[in-house]
Protein backbone atom coordinates (compact mmCIF):
# COMPACT_ATOMS: atom_id res chain seq x y z
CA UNK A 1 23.09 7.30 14.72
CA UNK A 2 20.14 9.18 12.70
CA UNK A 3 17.99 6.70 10.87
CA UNK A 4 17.10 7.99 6.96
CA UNK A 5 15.15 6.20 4.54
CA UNK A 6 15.16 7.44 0.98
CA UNK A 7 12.03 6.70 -0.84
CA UNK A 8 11.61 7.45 -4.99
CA UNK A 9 7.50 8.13 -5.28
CA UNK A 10 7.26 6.43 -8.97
CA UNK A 11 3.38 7.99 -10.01
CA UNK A 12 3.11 5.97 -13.70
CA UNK A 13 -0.20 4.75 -15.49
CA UNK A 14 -0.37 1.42 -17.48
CA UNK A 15 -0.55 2.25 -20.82
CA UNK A 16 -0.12 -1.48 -22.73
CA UNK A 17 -3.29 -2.59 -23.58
CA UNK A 18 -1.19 -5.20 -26.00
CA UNK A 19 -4.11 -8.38 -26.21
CA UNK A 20 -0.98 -10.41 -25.81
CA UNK A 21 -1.40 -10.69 -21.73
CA UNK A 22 2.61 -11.62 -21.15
CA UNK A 23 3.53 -9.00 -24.16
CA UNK A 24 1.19 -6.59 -22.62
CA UNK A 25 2.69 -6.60 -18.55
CA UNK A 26 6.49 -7.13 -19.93
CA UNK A 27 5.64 -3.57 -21.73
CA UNK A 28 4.59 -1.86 -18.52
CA UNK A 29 7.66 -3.61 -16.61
CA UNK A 30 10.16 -2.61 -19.44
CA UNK A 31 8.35 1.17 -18.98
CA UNK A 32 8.81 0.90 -15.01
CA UNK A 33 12.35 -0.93 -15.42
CA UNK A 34 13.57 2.39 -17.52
CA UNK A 35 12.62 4.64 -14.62
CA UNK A 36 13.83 2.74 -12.50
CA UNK A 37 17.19 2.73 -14.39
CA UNK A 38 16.89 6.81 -14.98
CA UNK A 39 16.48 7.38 -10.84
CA UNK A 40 19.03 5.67 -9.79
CA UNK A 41 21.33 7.00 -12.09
CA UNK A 42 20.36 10.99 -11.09
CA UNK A 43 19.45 10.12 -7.52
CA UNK A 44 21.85 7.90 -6.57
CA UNK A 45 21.23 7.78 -2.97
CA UNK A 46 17.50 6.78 -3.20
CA UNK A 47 17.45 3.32 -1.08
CA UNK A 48 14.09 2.27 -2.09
CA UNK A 49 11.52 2.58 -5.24
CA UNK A 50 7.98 2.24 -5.02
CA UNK A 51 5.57 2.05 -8.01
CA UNK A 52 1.81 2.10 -7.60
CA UNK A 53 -1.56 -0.59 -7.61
CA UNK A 54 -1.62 -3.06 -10.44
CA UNK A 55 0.94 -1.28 -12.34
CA UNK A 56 2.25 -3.75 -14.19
CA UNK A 57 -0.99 -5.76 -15.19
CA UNK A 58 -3.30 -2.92 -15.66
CA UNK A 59 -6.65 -3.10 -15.46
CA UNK A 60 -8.51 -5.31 -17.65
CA UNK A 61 -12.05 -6.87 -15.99
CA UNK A 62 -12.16 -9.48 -18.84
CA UNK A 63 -8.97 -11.45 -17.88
CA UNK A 64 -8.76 -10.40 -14.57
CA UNK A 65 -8.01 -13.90 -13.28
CA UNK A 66 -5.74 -14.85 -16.50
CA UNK A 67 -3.49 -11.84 -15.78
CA UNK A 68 -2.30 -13.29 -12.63
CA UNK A 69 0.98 -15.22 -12.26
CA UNK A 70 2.62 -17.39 -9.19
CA UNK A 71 4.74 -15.24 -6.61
CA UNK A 72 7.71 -16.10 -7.11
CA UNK A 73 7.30 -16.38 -10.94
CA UNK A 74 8.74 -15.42 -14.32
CA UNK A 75 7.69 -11.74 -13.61
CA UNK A 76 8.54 -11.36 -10.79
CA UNK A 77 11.97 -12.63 -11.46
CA UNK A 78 12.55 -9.80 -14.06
CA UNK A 79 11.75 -7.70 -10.67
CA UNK A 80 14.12 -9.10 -8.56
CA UNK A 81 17.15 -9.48 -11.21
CA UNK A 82 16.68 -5.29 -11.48
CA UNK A 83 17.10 -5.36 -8.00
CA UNK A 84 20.27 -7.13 -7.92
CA UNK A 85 21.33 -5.03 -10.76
CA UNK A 86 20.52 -1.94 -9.59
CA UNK A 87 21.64 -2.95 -6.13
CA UNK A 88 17.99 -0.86 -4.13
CA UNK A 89 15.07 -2.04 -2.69
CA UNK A 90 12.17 -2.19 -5.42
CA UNK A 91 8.06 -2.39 -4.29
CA UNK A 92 7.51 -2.77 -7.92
CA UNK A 93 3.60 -1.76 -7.32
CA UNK A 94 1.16 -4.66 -6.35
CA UNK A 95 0.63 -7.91 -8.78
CA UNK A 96 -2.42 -10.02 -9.69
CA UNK A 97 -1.19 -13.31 -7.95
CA UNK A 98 -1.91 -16.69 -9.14
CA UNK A 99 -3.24 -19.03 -6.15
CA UNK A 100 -2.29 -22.51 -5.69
CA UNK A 101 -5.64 -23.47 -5.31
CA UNK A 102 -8.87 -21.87 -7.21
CA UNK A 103 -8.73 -19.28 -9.68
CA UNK A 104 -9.52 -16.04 -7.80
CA UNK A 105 -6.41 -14.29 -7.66
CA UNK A 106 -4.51 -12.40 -4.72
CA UNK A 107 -4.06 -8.26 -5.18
CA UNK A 108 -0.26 -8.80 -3.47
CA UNK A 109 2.54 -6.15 -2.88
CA UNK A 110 6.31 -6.91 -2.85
CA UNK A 111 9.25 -6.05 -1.07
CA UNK A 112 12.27 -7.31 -3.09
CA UNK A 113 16.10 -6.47 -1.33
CA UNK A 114 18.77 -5.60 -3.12
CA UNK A 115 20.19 -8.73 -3.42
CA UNK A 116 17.46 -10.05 -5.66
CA UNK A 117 15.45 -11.46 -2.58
CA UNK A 118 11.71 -11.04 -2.26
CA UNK A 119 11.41 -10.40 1.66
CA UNK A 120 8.08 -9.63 2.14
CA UNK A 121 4.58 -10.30 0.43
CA UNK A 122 1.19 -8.60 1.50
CA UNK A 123 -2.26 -9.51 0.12
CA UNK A 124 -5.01 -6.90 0.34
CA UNK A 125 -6.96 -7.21 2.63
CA UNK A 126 -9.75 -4.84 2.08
CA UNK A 127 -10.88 -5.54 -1.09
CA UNK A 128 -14.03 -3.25 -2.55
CA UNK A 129 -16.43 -5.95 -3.79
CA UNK A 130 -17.48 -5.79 -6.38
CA UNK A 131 -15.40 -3.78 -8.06
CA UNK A 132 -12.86 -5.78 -7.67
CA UNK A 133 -12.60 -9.18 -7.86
CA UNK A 134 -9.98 -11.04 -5.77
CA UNK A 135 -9.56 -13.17 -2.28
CA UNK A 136 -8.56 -11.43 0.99
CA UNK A 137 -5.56 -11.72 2.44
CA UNK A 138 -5.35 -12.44 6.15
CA UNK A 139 -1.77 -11.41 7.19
CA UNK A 140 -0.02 -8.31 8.26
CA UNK A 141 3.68 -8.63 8.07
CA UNK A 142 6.46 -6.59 8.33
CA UNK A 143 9.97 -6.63 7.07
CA UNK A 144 12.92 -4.53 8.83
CA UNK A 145 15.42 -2.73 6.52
CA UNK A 146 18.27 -3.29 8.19
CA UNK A 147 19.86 0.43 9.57
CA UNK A 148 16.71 2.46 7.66
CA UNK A 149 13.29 1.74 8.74
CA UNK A 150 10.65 -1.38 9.58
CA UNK A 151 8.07 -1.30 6.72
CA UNK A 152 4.94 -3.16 5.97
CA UNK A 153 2.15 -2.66 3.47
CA UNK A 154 -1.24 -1.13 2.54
CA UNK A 155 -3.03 -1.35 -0.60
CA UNK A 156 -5.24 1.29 -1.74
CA UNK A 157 -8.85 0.65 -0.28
CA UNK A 158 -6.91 -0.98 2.78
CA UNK A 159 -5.96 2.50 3.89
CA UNK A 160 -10.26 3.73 4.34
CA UNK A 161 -10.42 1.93 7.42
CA UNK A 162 -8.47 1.40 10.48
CA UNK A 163 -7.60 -2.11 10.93
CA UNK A 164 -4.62 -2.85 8.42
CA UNK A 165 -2.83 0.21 9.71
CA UNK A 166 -3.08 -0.52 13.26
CA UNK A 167 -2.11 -4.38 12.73
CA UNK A 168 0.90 -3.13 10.73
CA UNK A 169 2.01 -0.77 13.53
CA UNK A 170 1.44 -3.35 16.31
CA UNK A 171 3.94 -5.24 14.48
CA UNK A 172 6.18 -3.05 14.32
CA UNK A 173 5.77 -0.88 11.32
CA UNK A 174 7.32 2.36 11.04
CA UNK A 175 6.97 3.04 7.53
CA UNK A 176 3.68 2.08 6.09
CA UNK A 177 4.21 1.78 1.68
CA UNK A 178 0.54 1.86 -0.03
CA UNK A 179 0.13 0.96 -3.47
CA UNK A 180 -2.68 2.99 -4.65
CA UNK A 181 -5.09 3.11 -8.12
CA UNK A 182 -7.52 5.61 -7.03
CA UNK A 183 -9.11 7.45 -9.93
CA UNK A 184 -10.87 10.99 -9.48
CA UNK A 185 -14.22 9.52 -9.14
CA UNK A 186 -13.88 7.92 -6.30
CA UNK A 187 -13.77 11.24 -3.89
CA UNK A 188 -10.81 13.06 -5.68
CA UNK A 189 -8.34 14.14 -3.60
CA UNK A 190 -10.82 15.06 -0.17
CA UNK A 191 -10.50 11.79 -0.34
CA UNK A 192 -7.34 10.73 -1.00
CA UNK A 193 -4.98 12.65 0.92
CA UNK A 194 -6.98 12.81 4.11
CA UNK A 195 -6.97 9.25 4.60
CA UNK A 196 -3.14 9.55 4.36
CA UNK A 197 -3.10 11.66 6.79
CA UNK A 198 -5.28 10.18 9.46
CA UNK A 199 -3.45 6.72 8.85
CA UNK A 200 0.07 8.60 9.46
CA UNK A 201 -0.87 10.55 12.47
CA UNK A 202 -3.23 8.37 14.58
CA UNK A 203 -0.27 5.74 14.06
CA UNK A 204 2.61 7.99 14.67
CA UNK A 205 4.67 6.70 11.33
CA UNK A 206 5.30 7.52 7.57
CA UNK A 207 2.56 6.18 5.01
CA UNK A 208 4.16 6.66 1.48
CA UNK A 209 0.72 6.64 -0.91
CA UNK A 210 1.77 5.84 -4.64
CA UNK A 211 -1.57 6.13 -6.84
CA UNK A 212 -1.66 5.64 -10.53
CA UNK A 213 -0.96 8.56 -13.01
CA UNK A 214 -4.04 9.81 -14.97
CA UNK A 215 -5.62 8.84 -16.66
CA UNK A 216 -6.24 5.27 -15.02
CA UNK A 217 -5.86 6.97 -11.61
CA UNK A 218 -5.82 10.87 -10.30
CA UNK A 219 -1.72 10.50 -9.52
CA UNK A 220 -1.09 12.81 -6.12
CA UNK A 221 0.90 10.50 -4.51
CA UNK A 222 2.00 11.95 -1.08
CA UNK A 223 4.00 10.86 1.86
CA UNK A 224 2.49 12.15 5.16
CA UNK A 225 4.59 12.13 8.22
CA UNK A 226 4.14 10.96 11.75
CA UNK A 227 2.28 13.83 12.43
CA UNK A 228 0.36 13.71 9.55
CA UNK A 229 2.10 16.63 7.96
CA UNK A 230 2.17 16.22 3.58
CA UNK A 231 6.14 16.55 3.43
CA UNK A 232 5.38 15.84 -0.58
CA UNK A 233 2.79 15.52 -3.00
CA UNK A 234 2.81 15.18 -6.87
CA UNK A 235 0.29 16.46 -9.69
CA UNK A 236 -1.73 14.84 -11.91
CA UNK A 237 0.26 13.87 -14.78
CA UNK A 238 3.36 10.87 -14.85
CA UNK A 239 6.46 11.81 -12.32
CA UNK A 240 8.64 10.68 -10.03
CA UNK A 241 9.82 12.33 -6.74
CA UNK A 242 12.06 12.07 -3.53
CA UNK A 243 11.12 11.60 0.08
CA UNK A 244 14.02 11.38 2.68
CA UNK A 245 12.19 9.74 5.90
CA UNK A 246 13.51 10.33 8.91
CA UNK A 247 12.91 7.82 11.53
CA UNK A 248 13.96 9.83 14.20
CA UNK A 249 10.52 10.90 13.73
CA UNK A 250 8.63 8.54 14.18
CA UNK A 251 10.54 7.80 17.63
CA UNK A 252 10.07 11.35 18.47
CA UNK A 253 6.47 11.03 18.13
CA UNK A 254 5.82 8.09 19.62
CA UNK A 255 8.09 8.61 22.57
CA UNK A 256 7.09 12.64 23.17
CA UNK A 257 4.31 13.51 21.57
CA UNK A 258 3.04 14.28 18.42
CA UNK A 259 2.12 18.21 17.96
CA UNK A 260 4.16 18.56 21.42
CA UNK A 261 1.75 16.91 23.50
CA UNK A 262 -0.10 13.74 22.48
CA UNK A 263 1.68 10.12 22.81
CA UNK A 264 -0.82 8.35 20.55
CA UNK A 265 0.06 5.07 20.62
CA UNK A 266 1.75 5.05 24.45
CA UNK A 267 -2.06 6.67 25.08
CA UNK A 268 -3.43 2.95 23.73
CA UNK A 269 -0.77 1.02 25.86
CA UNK A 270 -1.07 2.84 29.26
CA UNK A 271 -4.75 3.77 29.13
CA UNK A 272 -5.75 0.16 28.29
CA UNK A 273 -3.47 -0.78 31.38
CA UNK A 274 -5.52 1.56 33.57
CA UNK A 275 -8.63 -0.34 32.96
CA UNK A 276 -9.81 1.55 29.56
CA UNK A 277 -11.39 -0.86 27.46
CA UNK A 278 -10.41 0.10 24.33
CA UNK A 279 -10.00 -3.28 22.58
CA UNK A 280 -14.11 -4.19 23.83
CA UNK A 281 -15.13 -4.21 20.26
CA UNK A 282 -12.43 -6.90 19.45
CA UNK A 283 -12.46 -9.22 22.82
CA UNK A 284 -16.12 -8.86 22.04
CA UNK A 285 -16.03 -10.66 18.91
CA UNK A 286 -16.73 -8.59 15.73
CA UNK A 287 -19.56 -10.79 15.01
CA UNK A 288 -21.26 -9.54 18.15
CA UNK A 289 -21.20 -5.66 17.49
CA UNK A 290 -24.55 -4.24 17.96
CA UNK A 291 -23.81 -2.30 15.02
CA UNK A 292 -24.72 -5.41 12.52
CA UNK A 293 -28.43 -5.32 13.99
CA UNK A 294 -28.78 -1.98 11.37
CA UNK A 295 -26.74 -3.65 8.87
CA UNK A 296 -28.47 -6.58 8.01
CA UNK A 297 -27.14 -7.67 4.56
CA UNK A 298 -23.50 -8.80 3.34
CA UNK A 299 -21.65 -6.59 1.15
CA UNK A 300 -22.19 -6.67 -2.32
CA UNK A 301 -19.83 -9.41 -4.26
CA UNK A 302 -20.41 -8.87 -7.59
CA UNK A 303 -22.21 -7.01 -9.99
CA UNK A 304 -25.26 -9.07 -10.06
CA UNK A 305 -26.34 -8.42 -6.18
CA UNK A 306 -26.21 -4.96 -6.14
CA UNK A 307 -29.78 -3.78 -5.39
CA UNK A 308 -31.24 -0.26 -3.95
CA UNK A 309 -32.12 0.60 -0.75
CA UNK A 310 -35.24 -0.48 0.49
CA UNK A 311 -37.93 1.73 2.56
């Protein structure tokens, strides 16, 4: 039997900027809750909603850390009784999240089932010090939906570099859902959408990218396909769209070839079997890579360190 997952893009900007911090994020969810209410009720086969990056808190760099709540929590409670009442999966866009230890916050995305049950949590892992200012995460799960798809998470900078994909996929993932808040200034769409691409076709699944609405992001959200085809793509402005996933797809892909001819991912199994070492720069040890002998200094953690380039 075919395999269809029906995704509702949900491209919205937070617009509270209510100095009351719980006033201010029950605004954006009551906004998000509405359109949530509206899809289902002209769409009513979409199976899953996705809203984009810090959504509901916004941003706001002086009370970054007070914005946060625990997960699970009185927010995210709101989030999962919509859920039940609605009766769809929600990804409600990612949440500041309260630690229990510390006050550096988690940047964590939810997968909450129709029956009200939050079934999956991922932290970002790739977080772009020193802009922002949260703690890693260290986990790649994934969650299967039973009959649709197997899904895991990115988060917006998580999807410039390899690593979080390919973990994700290893796992299991099919579908890849990325939270995004990228504005036009950081590389506009050249940026954007190619990166959506690449992670979609050099891992042979879906990778639904759900940025921000101007004016706090650039909004072209996109799904691209196993191949790493745009199926859809929205403007600028606050919308919603469609995207019916087939997962037959990704199985097609993986199994025969994407573009008729290349079996990505079998390519990484079998190759490595035959002796290729493509995994040397992990068995290795990151720490080892040659590479670090021209990059000498840490990263940048907060405004403070950043410094030019010396001679």
């Amino acid at each position: 039997m075919a395999k269809y997952l029906n995704v509702a893009l949900v491209q919205v900007a937070s617009g509270s900027m209510n100095p009351d911090l719980d006033a201010r994020k029950r605004e954006n969810w009551e906004k998000l809750s509405l359109l949530f209410d509206q899809i289902c009720m002209m769409s009513p086969t979409v199976d899953l909603l996705i809203a984009p990056e810090l959504y509901v808190d916004g941003i706001d760099p002086y009370n970054w850390n007070a914005l946060a709540e625990p997960i699970p929590g009185p927010l995210t409670g709101l989030m999962c009784e919509k859920a039940r009442q609605l009766g769809k999966w929600l990804s409600p866009g990612s949440l500041l999240e309260k630690p229990e230890e510390g006050e550096t916050p988690y940047n964590s995305a939810l997968l909450i089932s129709p029956e009200g049950e939050i079934v999956l949590k991922y932290r970002k892992t790739y977080i772009p010090y020193p802009l922002e200012p949260d703690r890693p995460g260290n986990e790649f799960p994934v969650f299967e939906i039973p009959g649709m798809a197997t899904v895991g998470f990115m988060i917006c900078s998580d999807g410039h570099a390899p690593e979080v994909a390919r973990n994700l996929v290893f796992n299991g993932a099919e579908v890849i859902l990325k939270p995004t808040l990228q504005a036009h200034w950081i590389g506009g769409t050249d940026n954007l959408t190619p990166f959506t691409q690449v992670r979609a076709a050099e891992n042979q699944c879906y990778v639904v990218n759900v940025n921000q609405a101007v004016p706090v992001g650039m909004g072209h959200s996109s799904v691209a396909d196993p191949e790493g085809h745009i199926i859809t793509e929205l403007g600028e402005g606050e919308m919603w769209t469609l995207a019916c996933l087939d997962l037959d797809e990704v199985r097609r892909c993986r199994e025969v070839g994407s573009l008729g001819c290349f079996p990505f991912l079998r390519m990484v199994r079998d190759f490595q079997a035959m002796g290729v070492p493509f995994d040397a720069c992990y068995t290795r040890g990151i720490a080892n890579a040659p590479l670090w002998d021209k990059l000498p200094k840490q990263m940048w953690m907060s405004p403070d360190q950043v410094e030019r380039f010396e001679e």
